[in-house]
C-alpha atoms as a PDB file:
ATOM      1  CA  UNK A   1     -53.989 136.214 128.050  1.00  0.00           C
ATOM      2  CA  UNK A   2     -54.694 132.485 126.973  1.00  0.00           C
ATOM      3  CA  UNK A   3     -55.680 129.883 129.518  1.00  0.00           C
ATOM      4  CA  UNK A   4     -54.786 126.257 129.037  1.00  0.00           C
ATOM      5  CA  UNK A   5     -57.669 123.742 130.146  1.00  0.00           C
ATOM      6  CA  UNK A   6     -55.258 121.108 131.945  1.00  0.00           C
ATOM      7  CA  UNK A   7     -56.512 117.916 132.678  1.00  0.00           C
ATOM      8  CA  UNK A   8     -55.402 115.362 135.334  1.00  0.00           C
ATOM      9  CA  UNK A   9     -52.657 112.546 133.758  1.00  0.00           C
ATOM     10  CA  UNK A  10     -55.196 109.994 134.042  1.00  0.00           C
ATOM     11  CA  UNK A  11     -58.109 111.904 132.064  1.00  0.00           C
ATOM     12  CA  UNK A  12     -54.869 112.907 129.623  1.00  0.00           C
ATOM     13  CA  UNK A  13     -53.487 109.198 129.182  1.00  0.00           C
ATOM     14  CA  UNK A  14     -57.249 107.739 128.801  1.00  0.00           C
ATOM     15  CA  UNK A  15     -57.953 110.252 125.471  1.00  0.00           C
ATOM     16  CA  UNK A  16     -54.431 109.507 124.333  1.00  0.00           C
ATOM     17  CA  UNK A  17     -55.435 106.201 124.415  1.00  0.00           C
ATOM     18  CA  UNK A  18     -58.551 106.361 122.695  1.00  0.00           C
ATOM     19  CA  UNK A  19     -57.216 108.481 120.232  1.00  0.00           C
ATOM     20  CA  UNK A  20     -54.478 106.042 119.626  1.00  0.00           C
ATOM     21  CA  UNK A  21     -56.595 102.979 119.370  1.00  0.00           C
ATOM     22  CA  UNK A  22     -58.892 104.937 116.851  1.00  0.00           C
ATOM     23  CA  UNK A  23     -56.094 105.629 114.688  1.00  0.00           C
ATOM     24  CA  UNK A  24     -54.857 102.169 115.158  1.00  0.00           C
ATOM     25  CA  UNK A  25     -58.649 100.657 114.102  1.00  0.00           C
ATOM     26  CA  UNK A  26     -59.344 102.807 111.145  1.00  0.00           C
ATOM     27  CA  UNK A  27     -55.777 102.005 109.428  1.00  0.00           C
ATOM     28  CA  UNK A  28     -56.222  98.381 109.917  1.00  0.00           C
ATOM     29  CA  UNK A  29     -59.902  98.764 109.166  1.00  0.00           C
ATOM     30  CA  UNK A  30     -58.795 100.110 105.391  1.00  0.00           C
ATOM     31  CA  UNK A  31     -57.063  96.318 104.298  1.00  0.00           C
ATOM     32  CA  UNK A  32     -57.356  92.894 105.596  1.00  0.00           C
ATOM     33  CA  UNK A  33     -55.509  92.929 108.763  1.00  0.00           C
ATOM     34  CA  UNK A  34     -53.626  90.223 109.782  1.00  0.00           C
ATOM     35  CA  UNK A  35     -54.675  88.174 112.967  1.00  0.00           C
ATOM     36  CA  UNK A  36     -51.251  89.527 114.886  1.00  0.00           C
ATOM     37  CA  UNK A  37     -52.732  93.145 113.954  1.00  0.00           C
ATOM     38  CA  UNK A  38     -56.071  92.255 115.414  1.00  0.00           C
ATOM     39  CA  UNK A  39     -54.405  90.301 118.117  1.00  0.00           C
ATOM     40  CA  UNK A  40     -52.403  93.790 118.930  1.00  0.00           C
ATOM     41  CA  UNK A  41     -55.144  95.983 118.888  1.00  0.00           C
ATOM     42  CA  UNK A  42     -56.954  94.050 121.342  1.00  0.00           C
ATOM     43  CA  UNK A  43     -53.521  93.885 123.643  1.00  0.00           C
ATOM     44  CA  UNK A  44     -52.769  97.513 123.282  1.00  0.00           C
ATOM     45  CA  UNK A  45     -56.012  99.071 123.526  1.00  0.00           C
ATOM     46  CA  UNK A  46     -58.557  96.400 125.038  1.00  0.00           C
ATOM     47  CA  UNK A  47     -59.239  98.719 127.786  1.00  0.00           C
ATOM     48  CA  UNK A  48     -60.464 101.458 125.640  1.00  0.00           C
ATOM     49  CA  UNK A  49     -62.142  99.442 122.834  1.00  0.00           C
ATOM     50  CA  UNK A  50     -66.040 100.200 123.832  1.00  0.00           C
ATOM     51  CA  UNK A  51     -65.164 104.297 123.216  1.00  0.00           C
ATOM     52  CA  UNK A  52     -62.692 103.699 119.908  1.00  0.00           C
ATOM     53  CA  UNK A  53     -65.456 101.789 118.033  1.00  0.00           C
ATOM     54  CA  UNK A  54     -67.896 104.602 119.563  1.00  0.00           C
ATOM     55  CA  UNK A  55     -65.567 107.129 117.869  1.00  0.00           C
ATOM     56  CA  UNK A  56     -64.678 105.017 114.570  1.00  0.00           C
ATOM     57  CA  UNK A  57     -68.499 104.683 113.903  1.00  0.00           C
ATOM     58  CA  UNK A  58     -69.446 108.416 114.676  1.00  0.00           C
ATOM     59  CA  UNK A  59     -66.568 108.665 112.087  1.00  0.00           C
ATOM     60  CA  UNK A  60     -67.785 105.948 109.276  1.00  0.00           C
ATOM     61  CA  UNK A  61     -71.192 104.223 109.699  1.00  0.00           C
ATOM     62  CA  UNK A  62     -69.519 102.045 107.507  1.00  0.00           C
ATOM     63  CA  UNK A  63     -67.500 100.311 109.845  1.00  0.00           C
ATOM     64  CA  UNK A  64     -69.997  98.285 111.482  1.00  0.00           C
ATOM     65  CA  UNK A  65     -68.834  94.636 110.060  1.00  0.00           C
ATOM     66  CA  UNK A  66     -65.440  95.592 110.873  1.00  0.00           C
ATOM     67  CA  UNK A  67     -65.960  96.115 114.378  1.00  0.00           C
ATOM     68  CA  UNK A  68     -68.374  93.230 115.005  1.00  0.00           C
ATOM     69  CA  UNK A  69     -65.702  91.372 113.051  1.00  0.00           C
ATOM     70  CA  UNK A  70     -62.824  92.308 115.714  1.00  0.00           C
ATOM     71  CA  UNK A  71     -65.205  91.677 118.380  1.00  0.00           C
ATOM     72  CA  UNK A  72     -65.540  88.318 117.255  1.00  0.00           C
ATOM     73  CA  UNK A  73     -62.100  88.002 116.668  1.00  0.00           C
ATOM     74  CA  UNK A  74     -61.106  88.942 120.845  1.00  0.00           C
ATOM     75  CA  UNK A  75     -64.412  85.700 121.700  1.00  0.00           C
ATOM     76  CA  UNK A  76     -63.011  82.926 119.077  1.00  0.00           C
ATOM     77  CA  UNK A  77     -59.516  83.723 119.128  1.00  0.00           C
ATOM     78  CA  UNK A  78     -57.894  86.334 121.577  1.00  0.00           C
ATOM     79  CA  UNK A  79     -59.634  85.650 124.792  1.00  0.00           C
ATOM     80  CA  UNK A  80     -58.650  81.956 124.627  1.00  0.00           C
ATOM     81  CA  UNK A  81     -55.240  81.519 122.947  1.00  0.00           C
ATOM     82  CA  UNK A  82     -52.730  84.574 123.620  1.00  0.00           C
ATOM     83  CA  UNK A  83     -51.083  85.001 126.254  1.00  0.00           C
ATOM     84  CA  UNK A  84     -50.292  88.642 127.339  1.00  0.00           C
ATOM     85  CA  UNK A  85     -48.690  88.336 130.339  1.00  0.00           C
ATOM     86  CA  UNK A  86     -44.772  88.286 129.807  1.00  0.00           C
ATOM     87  CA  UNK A  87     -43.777  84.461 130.561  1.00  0.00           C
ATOM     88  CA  UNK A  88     -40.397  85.419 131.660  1.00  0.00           C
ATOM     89  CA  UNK A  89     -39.345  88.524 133.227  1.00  0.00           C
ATOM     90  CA  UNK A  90     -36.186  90.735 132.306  1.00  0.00           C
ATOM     91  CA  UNK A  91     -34.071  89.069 135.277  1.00  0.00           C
ATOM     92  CA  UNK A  92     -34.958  85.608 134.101  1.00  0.00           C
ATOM     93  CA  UNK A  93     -34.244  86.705 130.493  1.00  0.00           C
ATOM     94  CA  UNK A  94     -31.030  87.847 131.946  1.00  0.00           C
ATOM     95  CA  UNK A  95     -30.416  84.706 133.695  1.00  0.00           C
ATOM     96  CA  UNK A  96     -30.673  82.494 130.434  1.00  0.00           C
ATOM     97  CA  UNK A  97     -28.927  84.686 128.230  1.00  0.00           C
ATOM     98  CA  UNK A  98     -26.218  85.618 130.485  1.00  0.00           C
ATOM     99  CA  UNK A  99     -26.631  89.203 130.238  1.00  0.00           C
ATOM    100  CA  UNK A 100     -26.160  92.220 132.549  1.00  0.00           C
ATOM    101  CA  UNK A 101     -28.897  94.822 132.607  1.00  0.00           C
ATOM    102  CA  UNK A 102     -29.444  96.151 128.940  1.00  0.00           C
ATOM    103  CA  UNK A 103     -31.126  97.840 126.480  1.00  0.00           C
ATOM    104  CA  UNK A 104     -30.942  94.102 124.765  1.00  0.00           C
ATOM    105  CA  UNK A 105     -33.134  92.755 127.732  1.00  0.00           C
ATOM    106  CA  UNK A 106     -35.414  95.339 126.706  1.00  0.00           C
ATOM    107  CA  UNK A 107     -35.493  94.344 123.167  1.00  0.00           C
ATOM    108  CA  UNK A 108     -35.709  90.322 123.976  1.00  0.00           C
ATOM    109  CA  UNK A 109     -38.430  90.728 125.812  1.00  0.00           C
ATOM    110  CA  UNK A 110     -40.587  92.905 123.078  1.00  0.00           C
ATOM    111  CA  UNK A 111     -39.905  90.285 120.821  1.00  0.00           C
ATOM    112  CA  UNK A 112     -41.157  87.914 123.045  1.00  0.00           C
ATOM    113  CA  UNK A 113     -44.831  89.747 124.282  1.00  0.00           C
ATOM    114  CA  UNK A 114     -44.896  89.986 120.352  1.00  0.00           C
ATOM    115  CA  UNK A 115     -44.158  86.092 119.545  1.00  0.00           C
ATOM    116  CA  UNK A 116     -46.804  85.553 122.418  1.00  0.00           C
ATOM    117  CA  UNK A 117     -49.631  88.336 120.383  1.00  0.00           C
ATOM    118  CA  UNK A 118     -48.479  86.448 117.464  1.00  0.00           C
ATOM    119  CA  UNK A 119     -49.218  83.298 118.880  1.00  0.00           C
ATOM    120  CA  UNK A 120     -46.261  81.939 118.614  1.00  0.00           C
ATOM    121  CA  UNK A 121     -45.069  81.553 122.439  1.00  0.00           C
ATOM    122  CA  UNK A 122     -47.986  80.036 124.672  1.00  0.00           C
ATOM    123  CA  UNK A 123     -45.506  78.468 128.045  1.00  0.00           C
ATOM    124  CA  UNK A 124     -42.843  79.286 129.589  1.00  0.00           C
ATOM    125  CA  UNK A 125     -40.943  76.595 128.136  1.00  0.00           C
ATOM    126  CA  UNK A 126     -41.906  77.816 124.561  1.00  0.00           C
ATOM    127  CA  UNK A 127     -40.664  80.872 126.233  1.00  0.00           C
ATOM    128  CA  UNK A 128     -37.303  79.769 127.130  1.00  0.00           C
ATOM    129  CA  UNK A 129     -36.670  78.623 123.740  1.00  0.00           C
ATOM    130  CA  UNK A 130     -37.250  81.525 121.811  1.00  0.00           C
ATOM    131  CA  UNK A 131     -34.979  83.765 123.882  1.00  0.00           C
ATOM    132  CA  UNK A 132     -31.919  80.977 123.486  1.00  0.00           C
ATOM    133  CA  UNK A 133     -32.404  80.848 119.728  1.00  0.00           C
END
């Protein structure tokens, strides 16, 4: 009879993550990534950086200027100009716009987190703007 090993959902969502990120890191790693795709990698996976570049180096020593590069990428550009916080929530996206609770809510506001990785959307005001156009 086979046993499964079965790990707490915390343990289970933390090597998803890392093994998400990795993936992530070494297909950006293999062009010139644009700032929004460094800009996402540090939103989606900041908390688990430290063990993907662990992992992406035990997997290609080459890879050492690319991480130090998206390391200084998160000090001279992340850390100081995005804003990852939603600016508006769903109910005050709905309160703009009009709208009842949808899957379009849901859509508006993944465009907007991504205007705001992008750079694009810094306030709230800048917020409000790009959910009425």
């Amino acid at each position: 009879m086979e046993e499964k090993l079965l790990l707490p959902v915390k343990i289970s969502k933390f090597i998803e993550d890392i093994i998400q990120a990795t993936e992530y890191f070494l297909s950006i790693s293999k062009n010139n990534p644009s700032d929004f795709e460094l800009n996402w990698f540090w939103y989606k996976f900041k908390n688990v950086s430290d063990y993907c570049f662990l992992l992406s180096y035990s997997i290609d020593k080459n890879l050492e200027d690319f991480i130090l590069r998206l390391i200084n990428h998160y000090e001279n550009n992340y850390k100081n100009n995005i804003v990852e916080e939603p600016l508006l929530s769903g109910e005050e996206i709905m309160k703009l716009l009009n709208l009842k609770p949808s899957k379009e809510v849901g859509i508006i506001k993944d465009s907007l987190i991504k205007a705001q990785i992008g750079g694009k959307v810094k306030t709230k005001a800048e917020a409000t703007k790009f959910v009425k156009e």
